[in-house]
PDB file of N, CA and C in Angstrom:
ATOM      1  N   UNK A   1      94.279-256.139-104.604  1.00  0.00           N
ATOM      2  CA  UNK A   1      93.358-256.210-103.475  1.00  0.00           C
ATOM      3  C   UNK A   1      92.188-255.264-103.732  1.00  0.00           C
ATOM      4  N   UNK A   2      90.960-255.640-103.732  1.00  0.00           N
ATOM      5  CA  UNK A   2      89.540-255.208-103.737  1.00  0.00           C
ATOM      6  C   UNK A   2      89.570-254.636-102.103  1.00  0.00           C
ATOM      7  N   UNK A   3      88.890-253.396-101.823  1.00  0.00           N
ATOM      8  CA  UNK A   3      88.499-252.738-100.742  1.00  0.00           C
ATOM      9  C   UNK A   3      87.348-252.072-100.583  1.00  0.00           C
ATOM     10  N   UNK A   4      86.625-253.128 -99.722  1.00  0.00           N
ATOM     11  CA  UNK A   4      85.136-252.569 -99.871  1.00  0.00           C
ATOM     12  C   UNK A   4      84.493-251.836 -98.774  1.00  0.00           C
ATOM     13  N   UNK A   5      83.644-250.612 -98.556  1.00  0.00           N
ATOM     14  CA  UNK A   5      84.069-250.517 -97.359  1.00  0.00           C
ATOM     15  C   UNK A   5      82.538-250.168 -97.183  1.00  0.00           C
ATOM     16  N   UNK A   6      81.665-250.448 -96.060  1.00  0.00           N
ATOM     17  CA  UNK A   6      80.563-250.435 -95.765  1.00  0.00           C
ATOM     18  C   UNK A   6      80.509-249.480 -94.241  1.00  0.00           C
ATOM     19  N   UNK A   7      79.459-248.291 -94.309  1.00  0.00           N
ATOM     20  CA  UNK A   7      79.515-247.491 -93.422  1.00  0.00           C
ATOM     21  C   UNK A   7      78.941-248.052 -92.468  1.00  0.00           C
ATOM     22  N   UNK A   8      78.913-247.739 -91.432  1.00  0.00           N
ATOM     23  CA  UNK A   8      77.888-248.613 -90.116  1.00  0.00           C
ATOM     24  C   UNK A   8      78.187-247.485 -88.711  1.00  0.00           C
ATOM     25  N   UNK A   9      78.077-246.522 -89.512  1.00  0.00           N
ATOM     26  CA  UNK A   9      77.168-245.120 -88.974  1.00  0.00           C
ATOM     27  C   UNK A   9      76.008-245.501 -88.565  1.00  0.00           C
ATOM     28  N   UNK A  10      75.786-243.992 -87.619  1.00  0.00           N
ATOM     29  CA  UNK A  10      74.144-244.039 -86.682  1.00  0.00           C
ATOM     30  C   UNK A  10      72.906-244.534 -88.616  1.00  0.00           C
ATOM     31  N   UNK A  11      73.644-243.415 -89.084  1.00  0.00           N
ATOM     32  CA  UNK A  11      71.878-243.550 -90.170  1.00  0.00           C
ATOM     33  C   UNK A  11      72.166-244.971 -90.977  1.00  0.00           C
ATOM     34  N   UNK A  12      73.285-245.137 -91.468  1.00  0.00           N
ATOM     35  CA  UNK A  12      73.537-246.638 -92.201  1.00  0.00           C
ATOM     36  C   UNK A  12      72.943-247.620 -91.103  1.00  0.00           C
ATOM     37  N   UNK A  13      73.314-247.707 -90.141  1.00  0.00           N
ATOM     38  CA  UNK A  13      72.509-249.065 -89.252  1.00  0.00           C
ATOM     39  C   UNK A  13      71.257-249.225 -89.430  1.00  0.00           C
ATOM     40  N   UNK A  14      71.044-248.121 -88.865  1.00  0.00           N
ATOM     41  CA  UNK A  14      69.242-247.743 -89.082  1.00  0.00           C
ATOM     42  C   UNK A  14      69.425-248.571 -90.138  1.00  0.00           C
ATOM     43  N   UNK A  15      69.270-248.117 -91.313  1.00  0.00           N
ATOM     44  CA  UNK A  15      69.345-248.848 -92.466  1.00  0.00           C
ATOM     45  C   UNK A  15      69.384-250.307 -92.463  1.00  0.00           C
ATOM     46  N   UNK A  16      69.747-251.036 -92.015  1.00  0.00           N
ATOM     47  CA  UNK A  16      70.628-251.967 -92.004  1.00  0.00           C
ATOM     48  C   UNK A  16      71.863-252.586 -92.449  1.00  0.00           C
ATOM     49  N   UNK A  17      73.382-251.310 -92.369  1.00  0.00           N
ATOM     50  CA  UNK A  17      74.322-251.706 -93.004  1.00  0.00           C
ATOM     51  C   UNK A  17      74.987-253.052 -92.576  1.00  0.00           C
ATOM     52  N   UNK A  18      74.133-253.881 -91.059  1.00  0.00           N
ATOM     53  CA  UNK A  18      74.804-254.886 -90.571  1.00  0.00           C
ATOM     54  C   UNK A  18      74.900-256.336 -90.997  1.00  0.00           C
ATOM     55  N   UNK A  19      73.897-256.070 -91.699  1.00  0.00           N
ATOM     56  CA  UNK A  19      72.943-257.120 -92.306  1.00  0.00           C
ATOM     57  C   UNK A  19      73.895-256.918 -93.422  1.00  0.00           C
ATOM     58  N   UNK A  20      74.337-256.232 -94.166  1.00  0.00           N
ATOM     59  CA  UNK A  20      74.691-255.924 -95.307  1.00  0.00           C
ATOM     60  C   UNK A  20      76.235-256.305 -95.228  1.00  0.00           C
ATOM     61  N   UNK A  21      76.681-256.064 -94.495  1.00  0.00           N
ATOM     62  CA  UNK A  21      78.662-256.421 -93.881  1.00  0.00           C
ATOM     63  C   UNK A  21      78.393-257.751 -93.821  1.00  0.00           C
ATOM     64  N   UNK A  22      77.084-258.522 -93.237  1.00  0.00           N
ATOM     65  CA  UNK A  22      77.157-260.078 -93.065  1.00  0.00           C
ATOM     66  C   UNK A  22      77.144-260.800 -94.524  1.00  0.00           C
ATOM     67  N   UNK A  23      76.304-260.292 -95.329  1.00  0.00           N
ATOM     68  CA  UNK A  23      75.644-260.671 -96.425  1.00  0.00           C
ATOM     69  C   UNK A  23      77.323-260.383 -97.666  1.00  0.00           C
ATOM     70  N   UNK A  24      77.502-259.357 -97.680  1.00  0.00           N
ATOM     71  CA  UNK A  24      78.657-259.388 -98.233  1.00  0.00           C
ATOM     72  C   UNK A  24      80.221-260.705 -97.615  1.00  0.00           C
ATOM     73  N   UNK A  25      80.521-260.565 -96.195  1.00  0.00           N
ATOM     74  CA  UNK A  25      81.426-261.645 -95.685  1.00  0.00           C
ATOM     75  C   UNK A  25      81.152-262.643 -95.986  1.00  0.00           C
ATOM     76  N   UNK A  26      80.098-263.146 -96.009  1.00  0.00           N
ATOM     77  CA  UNK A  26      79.565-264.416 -96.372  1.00  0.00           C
ATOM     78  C   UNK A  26      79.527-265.040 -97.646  1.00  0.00           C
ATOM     79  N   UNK A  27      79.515-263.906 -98.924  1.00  0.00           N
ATOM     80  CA  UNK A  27      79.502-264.683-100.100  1.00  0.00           C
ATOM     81  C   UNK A  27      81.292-264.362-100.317  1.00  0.00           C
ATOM     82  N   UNK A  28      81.589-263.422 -99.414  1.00  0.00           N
ATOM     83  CA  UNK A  28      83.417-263.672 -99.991  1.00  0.00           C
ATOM     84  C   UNK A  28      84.049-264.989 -99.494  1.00  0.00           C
ATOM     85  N   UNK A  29      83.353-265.459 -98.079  1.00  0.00           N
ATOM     86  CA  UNK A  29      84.052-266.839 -97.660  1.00  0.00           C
ATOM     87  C   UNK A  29      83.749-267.798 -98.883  1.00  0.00           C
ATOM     88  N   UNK A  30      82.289-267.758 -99.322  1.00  0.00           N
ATOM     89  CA  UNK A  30      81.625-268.593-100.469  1.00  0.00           C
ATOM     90  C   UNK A  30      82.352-269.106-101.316  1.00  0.00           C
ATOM     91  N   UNK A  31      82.863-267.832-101.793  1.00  0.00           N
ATOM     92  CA  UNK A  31      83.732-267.766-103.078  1.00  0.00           C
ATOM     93  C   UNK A  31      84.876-267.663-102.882  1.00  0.00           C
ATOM     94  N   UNK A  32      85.124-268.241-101.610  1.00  0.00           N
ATOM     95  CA  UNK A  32      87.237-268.162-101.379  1.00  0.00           C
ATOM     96  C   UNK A  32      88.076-266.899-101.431  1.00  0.00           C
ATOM     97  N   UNK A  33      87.408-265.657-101.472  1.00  0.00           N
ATOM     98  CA  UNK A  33      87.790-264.749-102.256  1.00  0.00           C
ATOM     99  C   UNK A  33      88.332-263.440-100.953  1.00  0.00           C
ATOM    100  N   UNK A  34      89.066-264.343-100.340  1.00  0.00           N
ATOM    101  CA  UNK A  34      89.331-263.445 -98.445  1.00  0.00           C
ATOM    102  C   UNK A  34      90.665-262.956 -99.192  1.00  0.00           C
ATOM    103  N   UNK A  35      91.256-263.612 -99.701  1.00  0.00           N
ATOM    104  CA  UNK A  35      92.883-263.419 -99.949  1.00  0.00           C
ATOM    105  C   UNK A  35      92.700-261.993-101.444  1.00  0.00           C
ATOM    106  N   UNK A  36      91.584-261.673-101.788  1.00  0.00           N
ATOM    107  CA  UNK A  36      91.688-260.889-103.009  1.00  0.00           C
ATOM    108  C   UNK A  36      90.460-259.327-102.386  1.00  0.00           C
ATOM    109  N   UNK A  37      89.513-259.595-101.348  1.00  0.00           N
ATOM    110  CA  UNK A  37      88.658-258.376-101.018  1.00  0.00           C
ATOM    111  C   UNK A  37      88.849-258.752 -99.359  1.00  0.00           C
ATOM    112  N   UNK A  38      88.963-256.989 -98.756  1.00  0.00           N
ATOM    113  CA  UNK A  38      89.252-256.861 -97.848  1.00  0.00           C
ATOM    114  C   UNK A  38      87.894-255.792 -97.527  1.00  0.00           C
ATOM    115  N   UNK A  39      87.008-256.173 -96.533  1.00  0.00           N
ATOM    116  CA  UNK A  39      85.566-255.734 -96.413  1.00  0.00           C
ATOM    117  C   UNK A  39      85.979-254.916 -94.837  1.00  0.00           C
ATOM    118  N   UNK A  40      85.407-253.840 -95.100  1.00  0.00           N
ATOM    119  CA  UNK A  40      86.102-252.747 -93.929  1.00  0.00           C
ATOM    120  C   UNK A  40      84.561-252.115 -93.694  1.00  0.00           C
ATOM    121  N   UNK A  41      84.657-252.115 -92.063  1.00  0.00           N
ATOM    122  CA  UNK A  41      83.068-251.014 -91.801  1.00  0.00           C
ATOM    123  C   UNK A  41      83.818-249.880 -91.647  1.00  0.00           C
ATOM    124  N   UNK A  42      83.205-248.860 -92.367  1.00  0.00           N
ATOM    125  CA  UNK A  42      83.684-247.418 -91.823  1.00  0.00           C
ATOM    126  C   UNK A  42      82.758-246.382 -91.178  1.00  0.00           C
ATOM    127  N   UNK A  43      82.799-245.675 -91.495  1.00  0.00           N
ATOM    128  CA  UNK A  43      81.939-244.117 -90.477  1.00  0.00           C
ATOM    129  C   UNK A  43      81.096-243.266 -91.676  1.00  0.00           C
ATOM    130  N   UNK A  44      80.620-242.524 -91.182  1.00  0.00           N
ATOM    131  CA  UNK A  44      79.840-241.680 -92.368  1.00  0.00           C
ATOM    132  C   UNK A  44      80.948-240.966 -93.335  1.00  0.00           C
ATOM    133  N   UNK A  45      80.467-241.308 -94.880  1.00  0.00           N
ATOM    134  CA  UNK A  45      81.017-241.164 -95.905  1.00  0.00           C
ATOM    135  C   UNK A  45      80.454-239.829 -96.723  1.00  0.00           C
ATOM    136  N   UNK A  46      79.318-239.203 -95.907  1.00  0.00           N
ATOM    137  CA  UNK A  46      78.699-238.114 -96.253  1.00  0.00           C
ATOM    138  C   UNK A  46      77.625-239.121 -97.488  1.00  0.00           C
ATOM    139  N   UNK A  47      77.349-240.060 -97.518  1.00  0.00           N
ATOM    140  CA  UNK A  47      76.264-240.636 -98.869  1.00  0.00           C
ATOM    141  C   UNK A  47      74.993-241.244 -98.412  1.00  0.00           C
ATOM    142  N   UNK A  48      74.584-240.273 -97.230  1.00  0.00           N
ATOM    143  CA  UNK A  48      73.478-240.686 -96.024  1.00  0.00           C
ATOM    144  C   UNK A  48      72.062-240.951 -96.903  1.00  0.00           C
ATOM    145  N   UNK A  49      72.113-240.310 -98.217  1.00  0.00           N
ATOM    146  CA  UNK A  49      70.803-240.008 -98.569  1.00  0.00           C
ATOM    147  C   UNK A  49      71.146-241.185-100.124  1.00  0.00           C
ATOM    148  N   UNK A  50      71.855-241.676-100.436  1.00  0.00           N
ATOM    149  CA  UNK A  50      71.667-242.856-101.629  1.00  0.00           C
ATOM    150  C   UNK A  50      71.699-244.012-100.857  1.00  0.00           C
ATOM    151  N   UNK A  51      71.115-244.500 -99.990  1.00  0.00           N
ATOM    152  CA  UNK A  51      71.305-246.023 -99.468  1.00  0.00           C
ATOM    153  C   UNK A  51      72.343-246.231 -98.370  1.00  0.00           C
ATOM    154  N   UNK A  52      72.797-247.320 -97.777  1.00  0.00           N
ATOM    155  CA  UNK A  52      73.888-247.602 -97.351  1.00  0.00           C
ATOM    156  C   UNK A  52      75.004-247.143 -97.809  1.00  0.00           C
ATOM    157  N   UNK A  53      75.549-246.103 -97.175  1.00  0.00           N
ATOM    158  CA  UNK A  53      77.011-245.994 -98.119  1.00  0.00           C
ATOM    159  C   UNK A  53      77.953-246.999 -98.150  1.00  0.00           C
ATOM    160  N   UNK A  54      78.542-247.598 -99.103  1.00  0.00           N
ATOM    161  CA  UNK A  54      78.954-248.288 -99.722  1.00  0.00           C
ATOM    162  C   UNK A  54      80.038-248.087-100.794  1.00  0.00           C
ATOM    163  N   UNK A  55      81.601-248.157-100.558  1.00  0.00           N
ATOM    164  CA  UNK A  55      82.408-248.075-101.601  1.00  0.00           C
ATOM    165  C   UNK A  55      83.390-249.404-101.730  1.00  0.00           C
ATOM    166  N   UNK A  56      83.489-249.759-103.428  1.00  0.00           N
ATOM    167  CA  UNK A  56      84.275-250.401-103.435  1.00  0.00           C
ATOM    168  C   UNK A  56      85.318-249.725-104.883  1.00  0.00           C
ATOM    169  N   UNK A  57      86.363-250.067-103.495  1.00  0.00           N
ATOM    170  CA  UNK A  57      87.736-249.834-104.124  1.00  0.00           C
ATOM    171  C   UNK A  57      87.516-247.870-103.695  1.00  0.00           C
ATOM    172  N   UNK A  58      87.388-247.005-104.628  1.00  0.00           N
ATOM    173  CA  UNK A  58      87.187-245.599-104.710  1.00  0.00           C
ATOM    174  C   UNK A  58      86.335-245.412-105.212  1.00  0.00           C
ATOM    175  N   UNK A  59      85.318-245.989-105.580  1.00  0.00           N
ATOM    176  CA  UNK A  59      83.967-245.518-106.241  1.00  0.00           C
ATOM    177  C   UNK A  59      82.588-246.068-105.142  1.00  0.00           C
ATOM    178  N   UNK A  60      81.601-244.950-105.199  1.00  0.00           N
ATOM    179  CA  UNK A  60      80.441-244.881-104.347  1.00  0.00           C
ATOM    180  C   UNK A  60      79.627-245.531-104.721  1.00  0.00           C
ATOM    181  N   UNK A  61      79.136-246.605-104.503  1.00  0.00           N
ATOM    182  CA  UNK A  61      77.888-247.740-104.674  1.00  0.00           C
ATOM    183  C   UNK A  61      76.618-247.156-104.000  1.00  0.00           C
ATOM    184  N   UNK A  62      75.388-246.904-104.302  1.00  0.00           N
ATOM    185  CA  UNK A  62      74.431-246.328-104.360  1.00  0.00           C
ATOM    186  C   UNK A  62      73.005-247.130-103.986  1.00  0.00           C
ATOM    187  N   UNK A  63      72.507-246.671-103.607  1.00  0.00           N
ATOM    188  CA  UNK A  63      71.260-247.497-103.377  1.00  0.00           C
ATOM    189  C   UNK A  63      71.474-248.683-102.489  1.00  0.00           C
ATOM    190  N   UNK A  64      72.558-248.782-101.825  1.00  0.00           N
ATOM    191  CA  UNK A  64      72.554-250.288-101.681  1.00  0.00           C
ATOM    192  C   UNK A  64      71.709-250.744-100.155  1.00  0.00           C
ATOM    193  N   UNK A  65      70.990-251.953-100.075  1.00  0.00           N
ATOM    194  CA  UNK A  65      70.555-252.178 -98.821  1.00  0.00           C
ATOM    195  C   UNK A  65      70.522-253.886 -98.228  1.00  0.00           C
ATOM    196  N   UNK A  66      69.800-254.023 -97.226  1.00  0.00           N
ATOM    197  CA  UNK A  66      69.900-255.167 -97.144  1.00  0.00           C
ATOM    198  C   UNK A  66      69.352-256.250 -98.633  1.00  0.00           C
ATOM    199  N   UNK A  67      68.444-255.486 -99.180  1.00  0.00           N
ATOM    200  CA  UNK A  67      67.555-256.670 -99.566  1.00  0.00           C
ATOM    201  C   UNK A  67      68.079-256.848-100.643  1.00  0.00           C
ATOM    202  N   UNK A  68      69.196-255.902-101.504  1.00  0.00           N
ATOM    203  CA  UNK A  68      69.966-256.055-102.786  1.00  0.00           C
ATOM    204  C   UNK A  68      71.213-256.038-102.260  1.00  0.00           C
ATOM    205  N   UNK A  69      71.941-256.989-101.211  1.00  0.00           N
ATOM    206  CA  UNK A  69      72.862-256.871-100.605  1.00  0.00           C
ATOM    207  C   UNK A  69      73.707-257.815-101.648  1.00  0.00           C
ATOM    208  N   UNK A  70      73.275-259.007-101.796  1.00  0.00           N
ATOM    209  CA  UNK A  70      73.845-260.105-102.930  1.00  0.00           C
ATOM    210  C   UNK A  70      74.053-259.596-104.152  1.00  0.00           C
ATOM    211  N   UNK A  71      73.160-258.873-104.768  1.00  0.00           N
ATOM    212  CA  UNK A  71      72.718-258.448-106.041  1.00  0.00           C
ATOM    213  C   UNK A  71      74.025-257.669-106.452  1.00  0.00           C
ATOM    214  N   UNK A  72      74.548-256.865-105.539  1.00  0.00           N
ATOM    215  CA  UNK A  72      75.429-255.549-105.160  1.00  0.00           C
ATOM    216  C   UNK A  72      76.484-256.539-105.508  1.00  0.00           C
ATOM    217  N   UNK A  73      76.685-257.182-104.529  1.00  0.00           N
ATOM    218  CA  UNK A  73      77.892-258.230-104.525  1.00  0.00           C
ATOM    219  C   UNK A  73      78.243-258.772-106.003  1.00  0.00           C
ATOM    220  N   UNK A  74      77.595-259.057-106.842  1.00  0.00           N
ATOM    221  CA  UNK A  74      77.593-259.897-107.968  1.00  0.00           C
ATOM    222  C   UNK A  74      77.561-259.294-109.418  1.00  0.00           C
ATOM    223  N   UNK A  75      77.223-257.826-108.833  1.00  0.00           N
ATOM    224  CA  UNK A  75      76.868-256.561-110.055  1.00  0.00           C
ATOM    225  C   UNK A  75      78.858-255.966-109.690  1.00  0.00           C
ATOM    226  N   UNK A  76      79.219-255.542-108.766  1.00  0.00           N
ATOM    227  CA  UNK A  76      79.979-254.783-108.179  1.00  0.00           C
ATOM    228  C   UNK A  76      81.466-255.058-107.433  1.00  0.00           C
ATOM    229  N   UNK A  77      81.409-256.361-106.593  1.00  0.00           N
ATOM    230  CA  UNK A  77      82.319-256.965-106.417  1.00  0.00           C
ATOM    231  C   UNK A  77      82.952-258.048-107.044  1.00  0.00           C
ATOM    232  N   UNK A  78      82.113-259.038-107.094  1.00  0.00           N
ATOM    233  CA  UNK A  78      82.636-260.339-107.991  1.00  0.00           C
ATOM    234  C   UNK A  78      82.854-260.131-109.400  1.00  0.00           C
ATOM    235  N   UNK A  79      82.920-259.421-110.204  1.00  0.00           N
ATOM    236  CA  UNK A  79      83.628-259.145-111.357  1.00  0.00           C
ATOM    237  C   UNK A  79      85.041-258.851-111.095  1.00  0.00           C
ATOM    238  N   UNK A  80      85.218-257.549-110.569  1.00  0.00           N
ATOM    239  CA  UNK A  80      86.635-257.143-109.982  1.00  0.00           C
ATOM    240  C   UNK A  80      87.506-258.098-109.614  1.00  0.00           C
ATOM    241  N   UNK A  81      86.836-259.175-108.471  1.00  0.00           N
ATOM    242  CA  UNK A  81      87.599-260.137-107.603  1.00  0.00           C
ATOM    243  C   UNK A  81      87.976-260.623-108.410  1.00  0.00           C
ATOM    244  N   UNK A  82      86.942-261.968-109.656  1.00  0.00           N
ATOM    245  CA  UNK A  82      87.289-262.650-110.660  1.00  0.00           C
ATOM    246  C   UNK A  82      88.309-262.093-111.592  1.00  0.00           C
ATOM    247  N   UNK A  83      88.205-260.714-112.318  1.00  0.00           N
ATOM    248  CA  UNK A  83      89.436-260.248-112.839  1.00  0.00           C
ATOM    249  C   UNK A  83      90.617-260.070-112.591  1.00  0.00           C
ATOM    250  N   UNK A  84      91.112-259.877-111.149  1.00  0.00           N
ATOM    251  CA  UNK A  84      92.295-260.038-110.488  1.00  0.00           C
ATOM    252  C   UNK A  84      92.519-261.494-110.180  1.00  0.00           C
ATOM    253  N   UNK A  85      91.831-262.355-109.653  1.00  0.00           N
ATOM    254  CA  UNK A  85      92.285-263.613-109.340  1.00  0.00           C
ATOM    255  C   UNK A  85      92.744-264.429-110.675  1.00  0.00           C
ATOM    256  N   UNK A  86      92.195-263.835-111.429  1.00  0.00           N
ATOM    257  CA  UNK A  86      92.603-264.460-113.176  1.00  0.00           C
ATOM    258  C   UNK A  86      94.008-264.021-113.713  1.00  0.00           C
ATOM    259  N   UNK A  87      94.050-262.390-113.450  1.00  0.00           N
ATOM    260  CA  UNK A  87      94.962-261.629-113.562  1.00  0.00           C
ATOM    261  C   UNK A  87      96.173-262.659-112.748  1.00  0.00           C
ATOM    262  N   UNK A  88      96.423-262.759-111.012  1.00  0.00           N
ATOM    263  CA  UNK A  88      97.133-263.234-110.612  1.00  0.00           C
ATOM    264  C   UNK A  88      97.163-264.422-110.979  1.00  0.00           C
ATOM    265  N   UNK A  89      96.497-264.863-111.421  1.00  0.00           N
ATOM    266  CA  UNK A  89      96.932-266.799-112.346  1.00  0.00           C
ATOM    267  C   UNK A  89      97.493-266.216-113.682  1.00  0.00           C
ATOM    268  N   UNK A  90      97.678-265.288-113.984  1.00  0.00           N
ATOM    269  CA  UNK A  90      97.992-265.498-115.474  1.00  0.00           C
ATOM    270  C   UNK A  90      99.885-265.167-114.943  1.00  0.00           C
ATOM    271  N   UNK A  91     100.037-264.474-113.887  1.00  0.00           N
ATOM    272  CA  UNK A  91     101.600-264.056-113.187  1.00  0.00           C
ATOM    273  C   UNK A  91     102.328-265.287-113.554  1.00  0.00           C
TER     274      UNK A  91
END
């Protein structure tokens, strides 16, 4: 299981982390991929000043915002997902 977790704190909103929780849910329905990433809003992560805070799995994703919300997704999540869903076909 992939765990991604998007802050949606006072300064992340501002930001637009909402836009960013949509933009991410949306390409996991895309890609079938509900049963392998579990997309969680959380609270301030203390990473107010690199972008949206943003972690997937245990590592801090950086910069991230609305407008490279996909980009993020496809650099960051969908590798992982694809490697486990392969992984669990190979079981």
């Amino acid at each position: 299981m992939i765990t991604v977790q998007v802050c949606v704190g006072s300064s992340c909103h501002m930001k637009g982390s909402y836009q960013v929780v949509k933009t991410f849910d949306s390409l996991i329905k895309q890609h079938e991929l509900e049963d392998i990433v579990k997309l969680k809003a959380s609270f301030c992560m203390g990473q107010c000043l690199n972008g949206i805070a943003t972690m997937v799995n245990e590592k801090h994703v950086n910069n991230v915002g609305f407008s490279n919300a996909e980009q993020i997704f496809y650099d960051e999540i969908y590798p992982l997902a694809m490697a486990e869903k392969e992984g669990a076909a190979a079981q």
